[in-house]
Protein backbone atom coordinates (compact mmCIF):
# COMPACT_ATOMS: atom_id res chain seq x y z
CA UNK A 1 3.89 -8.09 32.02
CA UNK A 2 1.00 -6.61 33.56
CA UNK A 3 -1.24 -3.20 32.08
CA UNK A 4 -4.60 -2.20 32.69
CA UNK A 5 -7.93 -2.91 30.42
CA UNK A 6 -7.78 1.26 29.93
CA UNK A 7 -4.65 1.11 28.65
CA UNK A 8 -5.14 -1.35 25.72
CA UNK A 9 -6.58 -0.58 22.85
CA UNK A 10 -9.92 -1.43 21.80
CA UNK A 11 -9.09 -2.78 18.30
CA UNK A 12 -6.44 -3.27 16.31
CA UNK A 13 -5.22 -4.81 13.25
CA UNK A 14 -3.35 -8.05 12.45
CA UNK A 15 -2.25 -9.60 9.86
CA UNK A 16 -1.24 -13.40 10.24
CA UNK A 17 1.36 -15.39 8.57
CA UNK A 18 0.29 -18.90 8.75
CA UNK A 19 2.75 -20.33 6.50
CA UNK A 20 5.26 -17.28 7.24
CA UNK A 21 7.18 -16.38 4.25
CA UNK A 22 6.51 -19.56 2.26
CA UNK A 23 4.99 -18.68 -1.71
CA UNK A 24 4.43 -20.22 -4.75
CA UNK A 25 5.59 -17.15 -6.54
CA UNK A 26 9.42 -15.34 -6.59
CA UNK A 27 8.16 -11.84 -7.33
CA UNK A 28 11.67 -10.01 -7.51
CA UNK A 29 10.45 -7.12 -5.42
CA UNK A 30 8.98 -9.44 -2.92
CA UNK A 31 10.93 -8.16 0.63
CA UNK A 32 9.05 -10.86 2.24
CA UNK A 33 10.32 -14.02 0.94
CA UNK A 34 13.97 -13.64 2.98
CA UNK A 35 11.87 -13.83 6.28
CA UNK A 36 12.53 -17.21 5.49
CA UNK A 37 15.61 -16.89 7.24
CA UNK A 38 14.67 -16.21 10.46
CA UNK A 39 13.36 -19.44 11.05
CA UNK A 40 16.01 -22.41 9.92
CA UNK A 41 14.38 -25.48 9.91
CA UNK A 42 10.76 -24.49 10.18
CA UNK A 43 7.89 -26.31 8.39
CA UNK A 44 6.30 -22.98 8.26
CA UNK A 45 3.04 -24.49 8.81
CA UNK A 46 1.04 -22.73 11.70
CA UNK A 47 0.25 -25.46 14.22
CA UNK A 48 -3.72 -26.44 14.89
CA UNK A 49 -2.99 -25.26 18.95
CA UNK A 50 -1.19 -22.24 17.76
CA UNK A 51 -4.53 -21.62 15.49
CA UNK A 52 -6.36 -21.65 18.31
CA UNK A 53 -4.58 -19.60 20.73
CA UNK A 54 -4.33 -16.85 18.03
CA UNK A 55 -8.24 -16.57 17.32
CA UNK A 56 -9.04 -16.77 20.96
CA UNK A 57 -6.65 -14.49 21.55
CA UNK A 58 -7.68 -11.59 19.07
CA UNK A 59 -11.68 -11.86 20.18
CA UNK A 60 -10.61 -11.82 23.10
CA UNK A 61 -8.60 -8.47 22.95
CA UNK A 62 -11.15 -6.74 21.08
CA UNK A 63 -13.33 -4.16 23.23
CA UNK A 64 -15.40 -3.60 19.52
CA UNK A 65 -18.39 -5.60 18.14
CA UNK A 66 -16.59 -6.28 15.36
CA UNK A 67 -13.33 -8.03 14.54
CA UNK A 68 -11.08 -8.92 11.44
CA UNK A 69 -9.49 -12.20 11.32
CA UNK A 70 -7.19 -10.90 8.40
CA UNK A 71 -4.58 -13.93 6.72
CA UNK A 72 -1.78 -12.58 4.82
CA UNK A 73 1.61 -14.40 3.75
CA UNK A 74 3.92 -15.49 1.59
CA UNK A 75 0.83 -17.29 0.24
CA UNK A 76 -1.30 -18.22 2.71
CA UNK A 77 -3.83 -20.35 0.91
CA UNK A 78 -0.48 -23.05 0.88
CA UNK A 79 -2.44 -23.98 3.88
CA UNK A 80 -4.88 -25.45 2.70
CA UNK A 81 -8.57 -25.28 3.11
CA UNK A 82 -8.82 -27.59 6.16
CA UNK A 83 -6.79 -25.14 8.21
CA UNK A 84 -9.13 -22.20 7.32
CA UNK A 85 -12.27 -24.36 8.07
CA UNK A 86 -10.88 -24.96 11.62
CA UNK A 87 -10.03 -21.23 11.38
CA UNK A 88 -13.87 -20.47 11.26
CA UNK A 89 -14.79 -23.47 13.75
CA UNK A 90 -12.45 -21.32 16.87
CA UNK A 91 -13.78 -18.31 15.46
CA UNK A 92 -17.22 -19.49 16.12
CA UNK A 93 -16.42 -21.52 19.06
CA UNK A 94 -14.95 -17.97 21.05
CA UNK A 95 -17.04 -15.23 19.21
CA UNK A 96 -18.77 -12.88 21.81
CA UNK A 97 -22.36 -12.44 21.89
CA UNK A 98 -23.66 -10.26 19.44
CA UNK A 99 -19.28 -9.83 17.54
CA UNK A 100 -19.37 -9.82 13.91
CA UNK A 101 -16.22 -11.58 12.42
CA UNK A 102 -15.36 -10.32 9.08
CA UNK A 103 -12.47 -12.38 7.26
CA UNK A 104 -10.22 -11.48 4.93
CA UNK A 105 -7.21 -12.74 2.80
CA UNK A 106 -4.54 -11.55 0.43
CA UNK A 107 -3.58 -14.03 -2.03
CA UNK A 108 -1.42 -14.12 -5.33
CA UNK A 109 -4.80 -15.69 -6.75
CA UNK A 110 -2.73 -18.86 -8.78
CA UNK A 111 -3.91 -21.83 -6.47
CA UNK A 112 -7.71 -20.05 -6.54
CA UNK A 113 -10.12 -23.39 -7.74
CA UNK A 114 -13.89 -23.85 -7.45
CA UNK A 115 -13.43 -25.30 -3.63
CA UNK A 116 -12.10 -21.95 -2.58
CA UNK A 117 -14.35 -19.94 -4.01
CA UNK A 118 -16.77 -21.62 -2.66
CA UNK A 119 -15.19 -21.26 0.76
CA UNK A 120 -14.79 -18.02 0.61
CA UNK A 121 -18.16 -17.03 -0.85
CA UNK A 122 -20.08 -19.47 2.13
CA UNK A 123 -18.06 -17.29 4.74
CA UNK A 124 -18.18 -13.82 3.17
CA UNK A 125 -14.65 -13.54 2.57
CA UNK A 126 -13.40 -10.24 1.10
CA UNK A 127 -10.55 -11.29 -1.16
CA UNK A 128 -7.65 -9.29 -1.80
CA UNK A 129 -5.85 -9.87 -5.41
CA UNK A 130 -2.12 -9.04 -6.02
CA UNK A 131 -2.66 -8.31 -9.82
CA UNK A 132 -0.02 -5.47 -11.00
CA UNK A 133 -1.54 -4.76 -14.84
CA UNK A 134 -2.18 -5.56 -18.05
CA UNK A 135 -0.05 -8.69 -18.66
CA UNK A 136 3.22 -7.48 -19.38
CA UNK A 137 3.05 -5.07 -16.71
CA UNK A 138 2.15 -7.77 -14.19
CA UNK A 139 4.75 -10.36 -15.81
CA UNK A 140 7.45 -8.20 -15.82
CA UNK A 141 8.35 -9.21 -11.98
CA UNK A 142 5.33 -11.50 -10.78
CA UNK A 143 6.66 -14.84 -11.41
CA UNK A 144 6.38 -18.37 -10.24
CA UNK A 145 9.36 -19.95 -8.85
CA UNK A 146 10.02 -21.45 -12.09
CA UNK A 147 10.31 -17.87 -13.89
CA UNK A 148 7.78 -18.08 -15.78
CA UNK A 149 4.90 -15.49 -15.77
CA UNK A 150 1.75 -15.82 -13.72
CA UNK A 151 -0.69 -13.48 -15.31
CA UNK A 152 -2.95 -15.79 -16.68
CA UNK A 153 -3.50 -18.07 -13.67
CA UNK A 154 -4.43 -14.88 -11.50
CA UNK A 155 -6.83 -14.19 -14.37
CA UNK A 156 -7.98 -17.51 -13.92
CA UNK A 157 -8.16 -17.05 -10.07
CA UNK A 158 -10.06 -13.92 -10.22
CA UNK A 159 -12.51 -15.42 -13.41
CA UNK A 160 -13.52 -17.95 -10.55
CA UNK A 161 -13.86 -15.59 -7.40
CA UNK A 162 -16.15 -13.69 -9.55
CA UNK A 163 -18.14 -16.58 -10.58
CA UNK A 164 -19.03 -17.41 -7.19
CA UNK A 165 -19.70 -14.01 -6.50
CA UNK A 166 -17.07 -13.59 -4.01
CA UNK A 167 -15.92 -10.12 -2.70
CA UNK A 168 -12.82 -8.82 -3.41
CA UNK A 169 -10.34 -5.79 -4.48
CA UNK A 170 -7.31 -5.23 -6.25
CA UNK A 171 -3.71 -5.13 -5.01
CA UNK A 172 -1.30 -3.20 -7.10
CA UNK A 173 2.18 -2.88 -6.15
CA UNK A 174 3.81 0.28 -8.25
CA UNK A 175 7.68 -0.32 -9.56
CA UNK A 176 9.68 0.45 -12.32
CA UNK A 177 7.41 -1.40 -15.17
CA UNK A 178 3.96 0.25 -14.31
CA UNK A 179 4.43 3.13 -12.69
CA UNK A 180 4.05 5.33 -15.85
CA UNK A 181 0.93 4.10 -17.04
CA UNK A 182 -1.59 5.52 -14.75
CA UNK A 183 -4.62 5.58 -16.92
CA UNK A 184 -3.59 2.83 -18.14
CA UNK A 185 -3.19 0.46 -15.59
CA UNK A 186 -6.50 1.60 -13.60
CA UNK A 187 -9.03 1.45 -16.51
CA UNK A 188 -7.25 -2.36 -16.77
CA UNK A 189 -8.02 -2.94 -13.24
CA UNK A 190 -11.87 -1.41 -13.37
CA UNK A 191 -12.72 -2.95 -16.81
CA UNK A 192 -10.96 -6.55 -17.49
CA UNK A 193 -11.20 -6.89 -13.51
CA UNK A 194 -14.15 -5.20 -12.22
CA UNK A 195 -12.04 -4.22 -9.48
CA UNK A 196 -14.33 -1.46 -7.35
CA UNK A 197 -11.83 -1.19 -4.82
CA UNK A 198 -8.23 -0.65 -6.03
CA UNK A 199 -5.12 -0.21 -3.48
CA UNK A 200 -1.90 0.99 -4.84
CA UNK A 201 1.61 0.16 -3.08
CA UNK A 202 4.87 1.98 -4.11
CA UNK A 203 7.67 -0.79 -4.13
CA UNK A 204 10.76 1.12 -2.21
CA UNK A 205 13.56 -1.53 -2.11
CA UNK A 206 16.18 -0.58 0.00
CA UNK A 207 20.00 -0.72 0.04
CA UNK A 208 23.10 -0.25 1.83
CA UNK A 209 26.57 -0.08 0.17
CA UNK A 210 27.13 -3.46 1.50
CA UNK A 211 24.45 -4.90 -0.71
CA UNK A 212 25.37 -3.25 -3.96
CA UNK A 213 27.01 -5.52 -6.19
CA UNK A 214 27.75 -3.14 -8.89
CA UNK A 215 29.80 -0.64 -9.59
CA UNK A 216 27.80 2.00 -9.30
CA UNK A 217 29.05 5.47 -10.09
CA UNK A 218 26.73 7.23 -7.48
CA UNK A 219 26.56 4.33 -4.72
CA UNK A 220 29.32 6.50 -2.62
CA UNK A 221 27.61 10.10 -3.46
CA UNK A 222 25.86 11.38 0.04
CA UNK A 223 22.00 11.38 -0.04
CA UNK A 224 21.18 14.80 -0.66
CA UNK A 225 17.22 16.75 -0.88
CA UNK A 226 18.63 18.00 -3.90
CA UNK A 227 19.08 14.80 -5.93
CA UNK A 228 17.39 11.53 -5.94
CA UNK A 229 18.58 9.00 -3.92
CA UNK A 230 21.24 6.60 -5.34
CA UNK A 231 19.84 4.06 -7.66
CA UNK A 232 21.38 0.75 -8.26
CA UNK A 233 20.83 -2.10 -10.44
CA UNK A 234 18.87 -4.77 -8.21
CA UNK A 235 21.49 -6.99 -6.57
CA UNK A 236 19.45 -10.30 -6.14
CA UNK A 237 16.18 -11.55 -8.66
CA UNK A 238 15.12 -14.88 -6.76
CA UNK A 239 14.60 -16.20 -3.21
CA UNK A 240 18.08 -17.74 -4.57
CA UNK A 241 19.74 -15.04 -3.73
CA UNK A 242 18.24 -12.63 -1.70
CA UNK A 243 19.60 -11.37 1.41
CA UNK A 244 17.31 -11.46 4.43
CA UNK A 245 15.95 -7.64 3.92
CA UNK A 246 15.59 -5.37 6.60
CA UNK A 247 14.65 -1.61 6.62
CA UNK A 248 18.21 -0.27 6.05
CA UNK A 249 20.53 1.69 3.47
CA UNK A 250 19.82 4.87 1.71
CA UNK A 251 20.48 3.36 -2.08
CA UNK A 252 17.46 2.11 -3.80
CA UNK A 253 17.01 -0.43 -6.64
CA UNK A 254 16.07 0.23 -10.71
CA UNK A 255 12.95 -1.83 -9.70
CA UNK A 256 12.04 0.87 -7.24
CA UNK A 257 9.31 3.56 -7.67
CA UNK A 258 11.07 7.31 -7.76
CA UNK A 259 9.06 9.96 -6.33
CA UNK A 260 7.78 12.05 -8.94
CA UNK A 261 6.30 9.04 -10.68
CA UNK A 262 4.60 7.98 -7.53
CA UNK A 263 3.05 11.30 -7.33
CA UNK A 264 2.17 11.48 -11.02
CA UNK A 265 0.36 8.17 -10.71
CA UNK A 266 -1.71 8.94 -8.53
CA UNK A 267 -2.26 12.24 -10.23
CA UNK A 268 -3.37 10.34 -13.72
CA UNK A 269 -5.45 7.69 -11.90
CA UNK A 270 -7.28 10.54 -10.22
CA UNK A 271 -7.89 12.71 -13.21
CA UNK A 272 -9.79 9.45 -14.48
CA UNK A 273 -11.93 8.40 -11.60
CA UNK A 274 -12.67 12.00 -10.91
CA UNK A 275 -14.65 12.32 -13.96
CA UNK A 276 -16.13 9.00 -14.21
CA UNK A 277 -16.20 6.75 -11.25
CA UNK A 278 -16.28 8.92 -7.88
CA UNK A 279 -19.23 6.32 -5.86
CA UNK A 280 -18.76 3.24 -8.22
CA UNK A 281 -14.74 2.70 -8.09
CA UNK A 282 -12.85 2.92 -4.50
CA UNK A 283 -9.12 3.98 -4.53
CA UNK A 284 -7.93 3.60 -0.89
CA UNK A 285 -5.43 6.54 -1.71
CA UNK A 286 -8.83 8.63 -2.45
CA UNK A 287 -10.54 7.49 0.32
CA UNK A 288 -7.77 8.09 3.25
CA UNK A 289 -7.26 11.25 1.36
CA UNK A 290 -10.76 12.15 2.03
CA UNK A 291 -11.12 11.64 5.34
CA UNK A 292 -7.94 13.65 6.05
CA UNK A 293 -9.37 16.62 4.10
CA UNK A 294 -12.80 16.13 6.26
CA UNK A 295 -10.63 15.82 9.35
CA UNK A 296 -11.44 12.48 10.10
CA UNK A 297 -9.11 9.02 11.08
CA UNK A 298 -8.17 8.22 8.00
CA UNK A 299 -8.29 4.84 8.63
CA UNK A 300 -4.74 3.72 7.41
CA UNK A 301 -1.51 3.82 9.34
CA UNK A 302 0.64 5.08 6.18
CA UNK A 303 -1.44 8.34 6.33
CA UNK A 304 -2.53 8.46 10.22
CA UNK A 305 -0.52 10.76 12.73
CA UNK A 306 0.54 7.74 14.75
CA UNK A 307 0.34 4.41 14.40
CA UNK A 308 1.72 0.87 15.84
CA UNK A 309 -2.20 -0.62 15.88
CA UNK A 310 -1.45 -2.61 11.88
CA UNK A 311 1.12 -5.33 13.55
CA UNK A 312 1.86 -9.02 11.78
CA UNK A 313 1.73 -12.57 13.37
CA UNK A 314 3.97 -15.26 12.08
CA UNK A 315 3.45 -18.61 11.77
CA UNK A 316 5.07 -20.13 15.58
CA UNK A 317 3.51 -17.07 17.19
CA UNK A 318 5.68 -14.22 16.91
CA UNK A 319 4.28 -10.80 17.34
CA UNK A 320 6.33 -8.29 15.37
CA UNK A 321 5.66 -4.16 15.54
CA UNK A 322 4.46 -3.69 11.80
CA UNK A 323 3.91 -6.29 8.43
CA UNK A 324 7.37 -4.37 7.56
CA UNK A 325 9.20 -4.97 10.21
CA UNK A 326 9.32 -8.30 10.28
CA UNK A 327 12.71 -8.40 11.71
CA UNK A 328 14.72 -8.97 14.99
CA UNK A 329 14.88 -5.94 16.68
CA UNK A 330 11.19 -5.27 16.17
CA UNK A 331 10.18 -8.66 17.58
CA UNK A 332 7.51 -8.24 20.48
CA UNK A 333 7.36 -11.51 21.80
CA UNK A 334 5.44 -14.85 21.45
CA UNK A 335 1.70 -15.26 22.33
CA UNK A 336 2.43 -18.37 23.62
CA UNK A 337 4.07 -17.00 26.35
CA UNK A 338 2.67 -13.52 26.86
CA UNK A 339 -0.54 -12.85 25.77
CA UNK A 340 -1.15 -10.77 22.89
CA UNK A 341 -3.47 -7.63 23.95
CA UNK A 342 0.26 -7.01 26.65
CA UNK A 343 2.47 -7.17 23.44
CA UNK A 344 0.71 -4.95 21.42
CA UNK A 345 -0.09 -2.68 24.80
CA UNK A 346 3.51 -2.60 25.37
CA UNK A 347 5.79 0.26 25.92
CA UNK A 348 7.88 -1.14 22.95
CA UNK A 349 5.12 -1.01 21.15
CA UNK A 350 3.58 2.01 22.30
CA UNK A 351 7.19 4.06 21.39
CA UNK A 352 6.90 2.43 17.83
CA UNK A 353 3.71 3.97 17.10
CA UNK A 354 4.70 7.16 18.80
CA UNK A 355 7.96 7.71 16.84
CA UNK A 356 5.96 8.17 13.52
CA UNK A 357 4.94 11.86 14.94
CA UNK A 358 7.81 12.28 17.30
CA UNK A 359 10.45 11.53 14.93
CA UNK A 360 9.31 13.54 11.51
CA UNK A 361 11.80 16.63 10.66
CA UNK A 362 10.72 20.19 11.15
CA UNK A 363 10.44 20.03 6.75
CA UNK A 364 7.19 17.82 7.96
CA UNK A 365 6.13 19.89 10.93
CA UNK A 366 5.72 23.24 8.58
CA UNK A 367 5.10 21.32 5.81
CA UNK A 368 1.19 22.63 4.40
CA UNK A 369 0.09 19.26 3.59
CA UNK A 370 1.34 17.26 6.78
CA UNK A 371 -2.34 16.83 7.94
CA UNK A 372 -3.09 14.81 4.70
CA UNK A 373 0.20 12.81 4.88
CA UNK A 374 1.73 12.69 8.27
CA UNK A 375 5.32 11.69 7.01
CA UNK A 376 4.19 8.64 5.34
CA UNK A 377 5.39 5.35 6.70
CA UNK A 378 8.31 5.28 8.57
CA UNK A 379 10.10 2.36 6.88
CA UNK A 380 10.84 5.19 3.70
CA UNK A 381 12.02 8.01 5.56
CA UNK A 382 15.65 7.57 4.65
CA UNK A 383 16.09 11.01 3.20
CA UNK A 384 17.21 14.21 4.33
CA UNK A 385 15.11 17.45 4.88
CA UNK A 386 15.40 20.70 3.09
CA UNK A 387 16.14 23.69 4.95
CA UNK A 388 12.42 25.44 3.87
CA UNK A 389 9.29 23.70 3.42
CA UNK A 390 8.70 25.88 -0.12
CA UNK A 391 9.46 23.50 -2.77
CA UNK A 392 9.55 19.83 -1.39
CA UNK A 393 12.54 17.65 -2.09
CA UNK A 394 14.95 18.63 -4.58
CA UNK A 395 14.50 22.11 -3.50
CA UNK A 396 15.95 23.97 -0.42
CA UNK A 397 19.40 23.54 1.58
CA UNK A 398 20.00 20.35 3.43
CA UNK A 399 20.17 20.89 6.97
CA UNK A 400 21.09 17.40 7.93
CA UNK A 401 17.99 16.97 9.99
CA UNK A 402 16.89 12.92 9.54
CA UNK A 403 13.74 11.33 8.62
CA UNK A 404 12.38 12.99 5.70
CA UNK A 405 9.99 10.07 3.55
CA UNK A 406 11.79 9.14 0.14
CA UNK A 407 7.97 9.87 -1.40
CA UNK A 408 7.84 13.33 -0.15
CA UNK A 409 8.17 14.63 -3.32
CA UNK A 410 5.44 12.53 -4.69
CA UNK A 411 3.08 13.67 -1.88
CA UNK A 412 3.25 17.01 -2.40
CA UNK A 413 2.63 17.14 -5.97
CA UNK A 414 -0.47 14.74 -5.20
CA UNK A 415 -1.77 16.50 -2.64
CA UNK A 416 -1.84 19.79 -3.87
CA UNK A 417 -3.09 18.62 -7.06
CA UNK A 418 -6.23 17.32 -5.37
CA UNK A 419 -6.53 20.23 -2.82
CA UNK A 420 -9.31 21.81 -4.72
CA UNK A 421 -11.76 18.94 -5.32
CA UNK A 422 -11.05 17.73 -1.80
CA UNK A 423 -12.35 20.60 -0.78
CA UNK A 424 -15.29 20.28 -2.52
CA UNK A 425 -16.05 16.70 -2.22
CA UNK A 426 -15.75 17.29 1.74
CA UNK A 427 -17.54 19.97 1.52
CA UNK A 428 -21.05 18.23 -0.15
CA UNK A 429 -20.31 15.29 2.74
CA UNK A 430 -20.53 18.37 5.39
CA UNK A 431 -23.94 19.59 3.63
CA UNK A 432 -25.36 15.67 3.15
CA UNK A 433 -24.75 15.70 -0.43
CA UNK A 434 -23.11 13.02 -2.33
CA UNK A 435 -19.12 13.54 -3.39
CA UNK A 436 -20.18 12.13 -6.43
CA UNK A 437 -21.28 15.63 -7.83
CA UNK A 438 -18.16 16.82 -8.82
CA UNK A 439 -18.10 14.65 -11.54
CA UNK A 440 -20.75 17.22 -12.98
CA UNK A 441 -18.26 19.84 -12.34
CA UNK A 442 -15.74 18.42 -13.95
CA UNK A 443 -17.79 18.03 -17.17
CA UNK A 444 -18.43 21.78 -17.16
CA UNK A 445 -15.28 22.35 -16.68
CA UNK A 446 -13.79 20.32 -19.92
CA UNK A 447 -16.51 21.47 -21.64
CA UNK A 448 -15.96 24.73 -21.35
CA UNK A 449 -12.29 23.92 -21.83
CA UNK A 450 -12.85 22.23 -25.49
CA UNK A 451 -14.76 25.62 -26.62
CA UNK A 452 -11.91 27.45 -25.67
CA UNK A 453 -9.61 25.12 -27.68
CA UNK A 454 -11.38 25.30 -30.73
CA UNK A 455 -11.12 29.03 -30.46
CA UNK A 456 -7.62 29.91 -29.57
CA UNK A 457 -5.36 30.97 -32.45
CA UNK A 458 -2.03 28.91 -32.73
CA UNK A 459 -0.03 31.89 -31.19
CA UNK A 460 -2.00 32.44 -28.22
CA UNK A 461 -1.80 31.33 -24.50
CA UNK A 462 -3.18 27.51 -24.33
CA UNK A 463 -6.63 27.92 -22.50
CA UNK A 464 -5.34 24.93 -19.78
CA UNK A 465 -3.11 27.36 -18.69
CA UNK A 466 0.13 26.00 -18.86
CA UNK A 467 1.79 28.92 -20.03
CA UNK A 468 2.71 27.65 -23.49
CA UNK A 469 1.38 28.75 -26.55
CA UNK A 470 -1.33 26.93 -27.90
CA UNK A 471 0.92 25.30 -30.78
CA UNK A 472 3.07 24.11 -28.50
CA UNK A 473 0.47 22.48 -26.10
CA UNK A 474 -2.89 21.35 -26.78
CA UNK A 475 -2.77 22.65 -30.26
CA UNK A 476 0.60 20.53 -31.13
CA UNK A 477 -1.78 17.57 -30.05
CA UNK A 478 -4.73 18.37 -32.06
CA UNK A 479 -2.62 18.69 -35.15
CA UNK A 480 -0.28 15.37 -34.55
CA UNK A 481 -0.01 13.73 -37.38
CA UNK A 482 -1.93 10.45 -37.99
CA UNK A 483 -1.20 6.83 -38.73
């Protein structure tokens, strides 16, 4: 395979696997763990010459001053710290004049001692946390492979990071046991973690008929814009039993995310920062929002107009197309024996990354808020589009047109709920001025808000708005009765 040096790209993003789907933990959700399958027999330990190819490799591709060596798993600290120290030895040994490495890693946090954190803190790691809540929250499907909950050593993990004053941010998967508890879930993660950067990530488990054990009265009923899609009890809790997952079926599990809660998440965790935290607390949502509202990259695949640049490397040295795709058909090849900047420049590749625009339903195309969300990621879009882009999903005619995101409901109400102080919080970066001053707008605003509370009469509109009377809204709360 031959291509040009103008036809790759200048950077990219990887995420490598080096003990592939291996983990400590059985996190029901996890679609990871079955990758396991795809290699019978393996050790799942990346080899020391494998190592080596892949760092050389990725400075070598990169046209940038800067480059991410980014580790990701299953758990990748399994490895071991002697593997990452070697990491940083190739890194050093190929690094181009003048190239800043940055390194990161996503880890579960449980095998976290004073060694790492001292590892990571001599070599400016920034440290990603998989942390889902408060403890029951988190417990509720983050387990070890025992069962038993993991809460407290991820406290323990994170307790130590912060001692050694490593980086790091919060990973927070959203499912069926957090999902309504916004507020909260991110005043958890800002105050008992002194997480400044938070990054939420809906859990969408996917079915086919094939894979529903139960008797489900809706698993036959056609997916429809109208309803939800089928929901079905989860068929597998443990490696045990799990199926090796691929992006198929149009049923999703009780553990999964709907929509509207998605949506309404976000929704409660922005009313909260937006008053209090906009320039101390990062929410990647917030941010990628941002730059789409200020019409810039927004520097994250889910939310970009193409994409096919965010691929994963597994342990032996398989390139696949995306971290979710991790799965035959979208199997690249093997830098071993082609090198990696042709893989990822490949017309395989190339179509991947193109089909995220190509392939969206004319629902997207007309849709008022595709420049914020682009059709999301193309792994959920197992629904089908309304006939008019008025009301969002659940609204319309079905037309039978493919491809519409299973969190298109969810977008919508998110996006136009932030429309307004987007608007204004792009605006100030325009003019120089800091985003930050819309918290003072917001404090105007609720204080005019509580004057106008105290003065409505119990029969009259509600001052938010909502079209109620005031003893049925905001005055029914001010008069609940007290413990």
């Amino acid at each position: 395979m031959t291509n040009s040096l103008n036809n790759y790209p200048p950077a990219f993003h990887l995420l490598a696997k080096p003990s592939g789907a291996t983990c400590n933990l059985d996190c029901a959700y996890c679609f990871f763990l079955s990758k396991e399958m795809l290699y019978p027999g393996s050790r799942f330990r990346m080899a020391d010459a494998m190592l080596e190819s892949y760092i050389r490799q990725l400075i070598e591709a990169h046209q940038t001053p800067q480059v991410n060596v980014a580790w990701q798993g299953g758990e990748p600290t399994l490895m071991g710290l002697d593997f990452f120290r070697r990491s940083i030895e190739y890194a050093e040994r190929y690094r181009k004049p003048g190239m800043q490495i940055e390194y990161t890693i996503q880890t579960n946090g449980t095998l976290i001692d004073d060694d790492w954190a001292a590892f990571f803190r001599q070599h400016n790691f920034l440290v990603g946390i998989s942390i889902d809540g408060p403890r029951a929250m988190h417990d509720a499907y983050r387990v070890d492979k025992g069962g038993q909950p993991t809460f407290d050593k991820v406290m323990r993990g994170l307790g130590l990071l912060q001692k050694h004053g490593v980086e790091y941010n919060t990973l927070t998967t959203l499912h069926h046991a957090n999902a309504d508890h916004p507020v909260e879930v991110y005043r958890f993660l800002r105050d008992d973690c002194g997480s400044g950067y938070q990054q939420y990530i809906p859990i969408i488990e996917r079915l086919d008929h094939s894979d529903d054990a139960s008797d489900h009265a809706s698993a036959n009923a056609p997916l429809s814009p109208s309803l939800p899609p089928p929901v079905t009890p989860a068929p597998w809790t443990s490696w045990r039993d799990r199926p090796l997952y691929t992006q198929a079926g149009d049923l999703v599990t009780d553990r999964s995310v709907t929509a509207e809660q998605y949506g309404r998440f976000l929704i409660g965790v922005f009313e909260e920062w937006v008053r209090r935290d906009v320039g101390a607390v990062y929410v990647q949502m917030f941010d990628v929002a941002l730059a789409n509202w200020v019409g810039e990259p927004s520097g994250l695949c889910v939310h970009s107009k193409t994409c096919g640049l965010a691929l994963a490397l597994e342990h032996n040295g398989d390139l696949y197309a995306c971290d979710h795709y991790v799965e035959p058909a979208y199997r690249l090849g093997n830098i071993a024996e082609t090198p990696m900047i042709e893989l990822i420049a490949s017309p395989q590749q190339q179509k991947f990354g193109q089909d995220k625009f190509d392939t969206l339903p004319r629902y997207c195309l007309e849709c008022d808020v595709r420049f914020a969300c682009h059709g999301g990621c193309p792994k959920d879009r197992f629904c089908e589009a309304p006939r008019s882009p008025g009301g969002g999903v659940g609204s319309g005619s079905p037309d039978g047109e493919p491809g519409l995101n299973y969190l298109c409901a969810g977008y919508k109400l998110f996006f136009h709920h932030i429309d307004q102080p987007m608007r204004f919080m792009a605006d100030m970066l325009r003019r120089g001025r800091a985003p930050a001053e819309i918290m003072q707008v917001y404090a105007a605003r609720d204080a005019a808000l509580q004057q106008a509370l105290a003065a409505a009469g119990r029969n009259d509109p509600c001052p938010c708005g909502s079209g109620k009377k005031f003893k049925q809204c905001h005055g029914r709360q001010a008069h609940a009765p007290t413990a």
